[in-house]
N, C-alpha and C. Protein backbone atom coordinates (compact mmCIF):
# COMPACT_ATOMS: atom_id res chain seq x y z
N UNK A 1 74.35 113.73 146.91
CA UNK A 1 74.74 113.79 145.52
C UNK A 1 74.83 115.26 145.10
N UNK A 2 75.32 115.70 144.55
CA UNK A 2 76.68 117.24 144.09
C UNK A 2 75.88 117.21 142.52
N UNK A 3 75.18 117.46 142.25
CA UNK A 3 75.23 117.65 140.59
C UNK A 3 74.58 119.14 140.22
N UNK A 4 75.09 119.69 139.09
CA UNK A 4 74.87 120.67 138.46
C UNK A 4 73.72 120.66 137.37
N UNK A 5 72.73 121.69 137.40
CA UNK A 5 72.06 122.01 136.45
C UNK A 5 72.03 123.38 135.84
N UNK A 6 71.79 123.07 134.28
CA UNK A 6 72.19 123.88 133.56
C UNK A 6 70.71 124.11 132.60
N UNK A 7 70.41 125.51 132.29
CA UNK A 7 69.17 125.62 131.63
C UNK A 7 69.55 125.69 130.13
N UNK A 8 68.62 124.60 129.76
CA UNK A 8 68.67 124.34 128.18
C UNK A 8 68.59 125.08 127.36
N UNK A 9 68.06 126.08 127.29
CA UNK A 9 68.22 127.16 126.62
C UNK A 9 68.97 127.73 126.16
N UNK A 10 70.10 128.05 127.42
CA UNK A 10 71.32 128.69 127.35
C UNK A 10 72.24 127.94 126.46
N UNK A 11 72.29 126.50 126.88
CA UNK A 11 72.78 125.36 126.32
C UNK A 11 72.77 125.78 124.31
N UNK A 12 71.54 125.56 124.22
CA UNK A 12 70.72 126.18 123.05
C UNK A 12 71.73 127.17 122.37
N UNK A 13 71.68 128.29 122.96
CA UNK A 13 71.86 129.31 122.64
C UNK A 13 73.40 129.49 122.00
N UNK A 14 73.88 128.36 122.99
CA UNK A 14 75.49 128.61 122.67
C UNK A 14 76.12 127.79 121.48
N UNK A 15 75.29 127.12 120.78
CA UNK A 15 75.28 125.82 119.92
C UNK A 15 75.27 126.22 118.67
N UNK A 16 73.79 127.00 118.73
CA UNK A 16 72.95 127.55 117.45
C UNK A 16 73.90 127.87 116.54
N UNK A 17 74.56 129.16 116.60
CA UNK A 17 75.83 129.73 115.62
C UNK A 17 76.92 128.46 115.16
N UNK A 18 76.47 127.06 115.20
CA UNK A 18 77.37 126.43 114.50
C UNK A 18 76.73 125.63 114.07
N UNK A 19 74.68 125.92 113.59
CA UNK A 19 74.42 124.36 113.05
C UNK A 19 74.29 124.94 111.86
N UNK A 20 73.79 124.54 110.66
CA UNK A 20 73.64 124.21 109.32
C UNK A 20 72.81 125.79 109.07
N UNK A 21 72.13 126.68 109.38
CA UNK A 21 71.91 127.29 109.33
C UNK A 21 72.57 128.88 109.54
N UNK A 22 73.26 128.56 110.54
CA UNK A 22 74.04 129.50 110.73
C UNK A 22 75.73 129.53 111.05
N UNK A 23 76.32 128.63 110.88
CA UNK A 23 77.18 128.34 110.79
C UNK A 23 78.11 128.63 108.75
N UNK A 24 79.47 129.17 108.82
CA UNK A 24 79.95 129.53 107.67
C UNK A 24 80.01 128.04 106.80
N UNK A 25 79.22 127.53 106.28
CA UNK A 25 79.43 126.34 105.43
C UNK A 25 80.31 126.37 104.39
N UNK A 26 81.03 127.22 104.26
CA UNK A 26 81.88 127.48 102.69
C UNK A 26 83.36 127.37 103.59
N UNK A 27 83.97 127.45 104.68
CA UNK A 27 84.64 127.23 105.11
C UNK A 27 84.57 126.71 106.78
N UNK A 28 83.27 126.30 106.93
CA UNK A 28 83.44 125.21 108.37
C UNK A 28 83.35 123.45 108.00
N UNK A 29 83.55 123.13 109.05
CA UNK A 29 83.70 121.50 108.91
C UNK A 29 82.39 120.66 109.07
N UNK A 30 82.21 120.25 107.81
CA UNK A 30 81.01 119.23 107.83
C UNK A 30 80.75 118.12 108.77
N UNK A 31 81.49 117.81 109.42
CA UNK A 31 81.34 116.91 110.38
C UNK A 31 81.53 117.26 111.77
N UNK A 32 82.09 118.67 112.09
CA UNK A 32 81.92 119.20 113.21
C UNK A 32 80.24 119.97 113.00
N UNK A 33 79.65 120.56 111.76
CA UNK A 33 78.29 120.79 112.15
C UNK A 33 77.41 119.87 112.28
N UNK A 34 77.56 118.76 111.82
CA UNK A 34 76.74 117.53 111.76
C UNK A 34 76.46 117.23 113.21
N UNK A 35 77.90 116.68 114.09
CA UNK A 35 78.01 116.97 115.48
C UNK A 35 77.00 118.09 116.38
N UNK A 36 77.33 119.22 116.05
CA UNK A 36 76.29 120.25 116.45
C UNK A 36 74.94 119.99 116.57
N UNK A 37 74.31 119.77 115.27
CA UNK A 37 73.09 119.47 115.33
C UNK A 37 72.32 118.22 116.09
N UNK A 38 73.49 117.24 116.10
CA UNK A 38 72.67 116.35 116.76
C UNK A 38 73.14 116.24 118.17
N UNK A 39 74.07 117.22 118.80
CA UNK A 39 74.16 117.81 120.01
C UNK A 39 72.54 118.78 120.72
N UNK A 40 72.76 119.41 119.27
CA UNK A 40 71.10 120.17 119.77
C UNK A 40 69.83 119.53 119.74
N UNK A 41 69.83 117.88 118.88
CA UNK A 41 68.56 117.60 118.94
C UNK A 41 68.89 116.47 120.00
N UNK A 42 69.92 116.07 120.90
CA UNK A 42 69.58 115.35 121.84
C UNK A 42 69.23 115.76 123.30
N UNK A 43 70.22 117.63 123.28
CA UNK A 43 69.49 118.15 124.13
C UNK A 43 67.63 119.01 124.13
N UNK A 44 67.42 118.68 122.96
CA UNK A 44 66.06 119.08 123.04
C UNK A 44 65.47 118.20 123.37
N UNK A 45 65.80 117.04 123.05
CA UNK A 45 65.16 115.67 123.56
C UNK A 45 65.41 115.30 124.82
N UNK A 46 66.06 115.78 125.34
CA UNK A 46 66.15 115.19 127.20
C UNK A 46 65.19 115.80 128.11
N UNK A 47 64.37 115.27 128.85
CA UNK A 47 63.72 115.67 129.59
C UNK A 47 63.91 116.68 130.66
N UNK A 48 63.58 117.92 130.95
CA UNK A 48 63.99 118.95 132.12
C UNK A 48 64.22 118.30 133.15
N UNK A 49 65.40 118.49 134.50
CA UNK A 49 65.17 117.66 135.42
C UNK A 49 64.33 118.11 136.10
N UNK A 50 63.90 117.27 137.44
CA UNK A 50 62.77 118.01 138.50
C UNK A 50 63.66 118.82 139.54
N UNK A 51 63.94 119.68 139.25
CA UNK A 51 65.00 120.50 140.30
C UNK A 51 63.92 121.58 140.43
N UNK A 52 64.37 122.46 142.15
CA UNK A 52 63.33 123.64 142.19
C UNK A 52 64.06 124.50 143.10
N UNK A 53 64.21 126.02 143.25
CA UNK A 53 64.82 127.03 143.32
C UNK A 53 64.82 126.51 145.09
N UNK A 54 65.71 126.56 146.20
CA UNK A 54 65.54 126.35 147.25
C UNK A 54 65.96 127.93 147.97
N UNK A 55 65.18 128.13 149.16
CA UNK A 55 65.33 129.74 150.10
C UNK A 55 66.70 128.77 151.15
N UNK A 56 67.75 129.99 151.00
CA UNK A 56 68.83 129.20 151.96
C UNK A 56 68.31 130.22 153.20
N UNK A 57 68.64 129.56 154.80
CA UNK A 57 67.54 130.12 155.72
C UNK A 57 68.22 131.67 156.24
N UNK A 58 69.53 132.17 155.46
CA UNK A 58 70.04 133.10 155.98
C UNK A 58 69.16 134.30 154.79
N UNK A 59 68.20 133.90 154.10
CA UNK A 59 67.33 134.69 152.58
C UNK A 59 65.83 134.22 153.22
N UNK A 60 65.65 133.12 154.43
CA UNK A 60 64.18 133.14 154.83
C UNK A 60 63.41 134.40 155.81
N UNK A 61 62.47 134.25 155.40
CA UNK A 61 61.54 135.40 156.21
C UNK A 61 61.17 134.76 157.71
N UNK A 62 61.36 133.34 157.96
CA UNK A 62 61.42 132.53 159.55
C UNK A 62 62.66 132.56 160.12
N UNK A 63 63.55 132.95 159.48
CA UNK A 63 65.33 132.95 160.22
C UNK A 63 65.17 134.12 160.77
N UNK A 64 65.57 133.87 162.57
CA UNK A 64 65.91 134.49 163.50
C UNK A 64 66.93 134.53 163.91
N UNK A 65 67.69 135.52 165.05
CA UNK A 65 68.89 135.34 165.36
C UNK A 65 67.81 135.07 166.99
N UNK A 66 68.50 133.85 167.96
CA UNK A 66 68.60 133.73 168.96
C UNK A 66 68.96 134.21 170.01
N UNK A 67 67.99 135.36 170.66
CA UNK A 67 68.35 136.13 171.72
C UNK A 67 69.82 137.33 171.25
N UNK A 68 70.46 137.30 172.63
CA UNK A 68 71.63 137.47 171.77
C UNK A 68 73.23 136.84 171.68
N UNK A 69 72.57 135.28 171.24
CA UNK A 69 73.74 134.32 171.18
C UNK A 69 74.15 134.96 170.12
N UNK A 70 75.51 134.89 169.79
CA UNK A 70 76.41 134.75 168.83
C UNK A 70 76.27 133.01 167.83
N UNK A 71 76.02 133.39 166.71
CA UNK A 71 75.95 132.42 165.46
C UNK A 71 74.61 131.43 166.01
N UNK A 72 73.99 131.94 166.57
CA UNK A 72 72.55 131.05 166.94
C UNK A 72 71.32 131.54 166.55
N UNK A 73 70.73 130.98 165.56
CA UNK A 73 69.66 131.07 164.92
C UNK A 73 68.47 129.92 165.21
N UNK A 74 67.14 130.46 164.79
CA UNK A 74 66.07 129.39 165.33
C UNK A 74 65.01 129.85 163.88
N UNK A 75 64.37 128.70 163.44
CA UNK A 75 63.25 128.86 162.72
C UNK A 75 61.88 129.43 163.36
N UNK A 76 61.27 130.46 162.98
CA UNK A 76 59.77 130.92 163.36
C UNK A 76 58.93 130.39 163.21
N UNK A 77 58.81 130.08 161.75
CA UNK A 77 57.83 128.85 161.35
C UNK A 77 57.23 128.05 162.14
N UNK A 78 57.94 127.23 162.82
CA UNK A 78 57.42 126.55 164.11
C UNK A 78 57.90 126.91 165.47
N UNK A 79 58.53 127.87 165.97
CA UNK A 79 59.02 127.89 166.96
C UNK A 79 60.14 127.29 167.15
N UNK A 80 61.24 126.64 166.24
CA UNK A 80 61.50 125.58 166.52
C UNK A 80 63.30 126.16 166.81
N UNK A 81 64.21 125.86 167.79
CA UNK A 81 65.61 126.43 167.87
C UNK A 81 66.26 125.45 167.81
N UNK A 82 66.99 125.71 167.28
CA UNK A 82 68.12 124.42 166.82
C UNK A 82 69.88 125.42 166.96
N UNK A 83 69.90 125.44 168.31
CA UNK A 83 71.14 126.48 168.58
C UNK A 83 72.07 125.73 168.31
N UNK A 84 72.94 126.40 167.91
CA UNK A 84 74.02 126.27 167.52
C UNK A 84 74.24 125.32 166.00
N UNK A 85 73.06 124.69 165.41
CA UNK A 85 72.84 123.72 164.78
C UNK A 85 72.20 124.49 163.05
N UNK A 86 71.51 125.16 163.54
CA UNK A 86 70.47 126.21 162.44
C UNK A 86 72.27 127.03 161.98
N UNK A 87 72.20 126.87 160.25
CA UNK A 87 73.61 127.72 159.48
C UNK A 87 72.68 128.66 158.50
N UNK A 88 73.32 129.30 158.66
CA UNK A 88 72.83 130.37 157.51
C UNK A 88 72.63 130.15 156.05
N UNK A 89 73.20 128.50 155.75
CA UNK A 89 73.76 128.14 154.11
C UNK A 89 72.47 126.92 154.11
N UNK A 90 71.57 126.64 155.30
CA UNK A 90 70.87 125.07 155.96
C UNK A 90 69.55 125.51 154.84
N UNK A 91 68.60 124.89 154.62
CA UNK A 91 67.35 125.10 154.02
C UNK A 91 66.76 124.24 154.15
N UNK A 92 65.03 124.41 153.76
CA UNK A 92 64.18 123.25 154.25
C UNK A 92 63.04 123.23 153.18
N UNK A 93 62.25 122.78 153.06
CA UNK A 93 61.15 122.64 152.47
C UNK A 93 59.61 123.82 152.73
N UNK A 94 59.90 124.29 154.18
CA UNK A 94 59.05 125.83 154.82
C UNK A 94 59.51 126.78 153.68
N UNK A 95 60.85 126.73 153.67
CA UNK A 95 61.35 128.32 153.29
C UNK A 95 60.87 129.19 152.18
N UNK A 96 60.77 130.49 152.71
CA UNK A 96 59.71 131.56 151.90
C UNK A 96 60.80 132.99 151.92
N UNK A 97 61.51 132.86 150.65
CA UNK A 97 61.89 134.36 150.71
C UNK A 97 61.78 135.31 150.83
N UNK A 98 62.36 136.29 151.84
CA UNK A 98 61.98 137.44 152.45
C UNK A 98 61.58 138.59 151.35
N UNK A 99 60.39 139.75 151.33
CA UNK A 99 59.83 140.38 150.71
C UNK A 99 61.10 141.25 150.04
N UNK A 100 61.78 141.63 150.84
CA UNK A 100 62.79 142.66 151.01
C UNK A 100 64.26 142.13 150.12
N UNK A 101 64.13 140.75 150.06
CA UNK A 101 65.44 140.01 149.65
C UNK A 101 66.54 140.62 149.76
N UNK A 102 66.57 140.82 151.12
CA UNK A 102 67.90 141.58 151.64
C UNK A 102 68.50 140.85 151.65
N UNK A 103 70.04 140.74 151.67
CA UNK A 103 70.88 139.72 151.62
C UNK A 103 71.32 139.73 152.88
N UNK A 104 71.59 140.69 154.09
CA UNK A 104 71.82 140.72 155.26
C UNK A 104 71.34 139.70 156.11
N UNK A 105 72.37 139.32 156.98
CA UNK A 105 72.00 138.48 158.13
C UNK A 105 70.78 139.01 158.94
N UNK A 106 69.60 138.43 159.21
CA UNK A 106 68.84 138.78 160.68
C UNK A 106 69.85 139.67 161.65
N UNK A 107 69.28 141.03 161.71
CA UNK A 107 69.73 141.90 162.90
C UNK A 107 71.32 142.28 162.67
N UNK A 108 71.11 141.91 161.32
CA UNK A 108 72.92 143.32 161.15
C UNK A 108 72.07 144.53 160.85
N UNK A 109 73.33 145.15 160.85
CA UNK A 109 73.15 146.25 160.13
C UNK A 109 74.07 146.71 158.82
């Protein structure tokens, strides 16, 4: 499942300038701010989802490059090689972002 999350806040943020408070009432539309507001009080009312920041394994501090195969990587964490199989875009539930948050592949330069 593909779905997007978006932080409420921002959501928030982009709304505000058209509810009853701040919005031009002497020449905006009463029923487009009405809309607004109860745009903003249903997203205040929805619950945050349970989503959580994931390390993709080409940003982990266990991503290795494999000897010196070309595009073969192995997790440290456990020892574990998964040649040809381990992608740079793959992630897991181990993953711990590197101190350095280099964006570089393992062993470029």
């Amino acid at each position: 499942m593909n779905e997007e999350y978006i932080r409420k806040q921002a959501v928030l943020e982009r709304l505000r300038p058209f509810d009853h408070k701040h919005a031009d009432l002497e020449h905006g539309d009463e029923h487009f701010i009405n809309g607004v507001e109860t745009a903003i009080e249903v997203i205040e009312d929805t619950p945050a989802a349970d989503v959580a920041e994931v390390v993709r394994c080409k940003n982990c501090k266990w991503f290795r490059k494999w000897k010196d195969e070309k595009n073969s990587y192995y997790c440290a964490k456990d020892n574990i090689a998964i040649l040809g199989n381990l992608k740079p875009n793959f992630y897991c539930g181990y993953g711990k972002r590197r101190k350095d948050n280099d964006k570089r592949m393992p062993d470029e330069t």
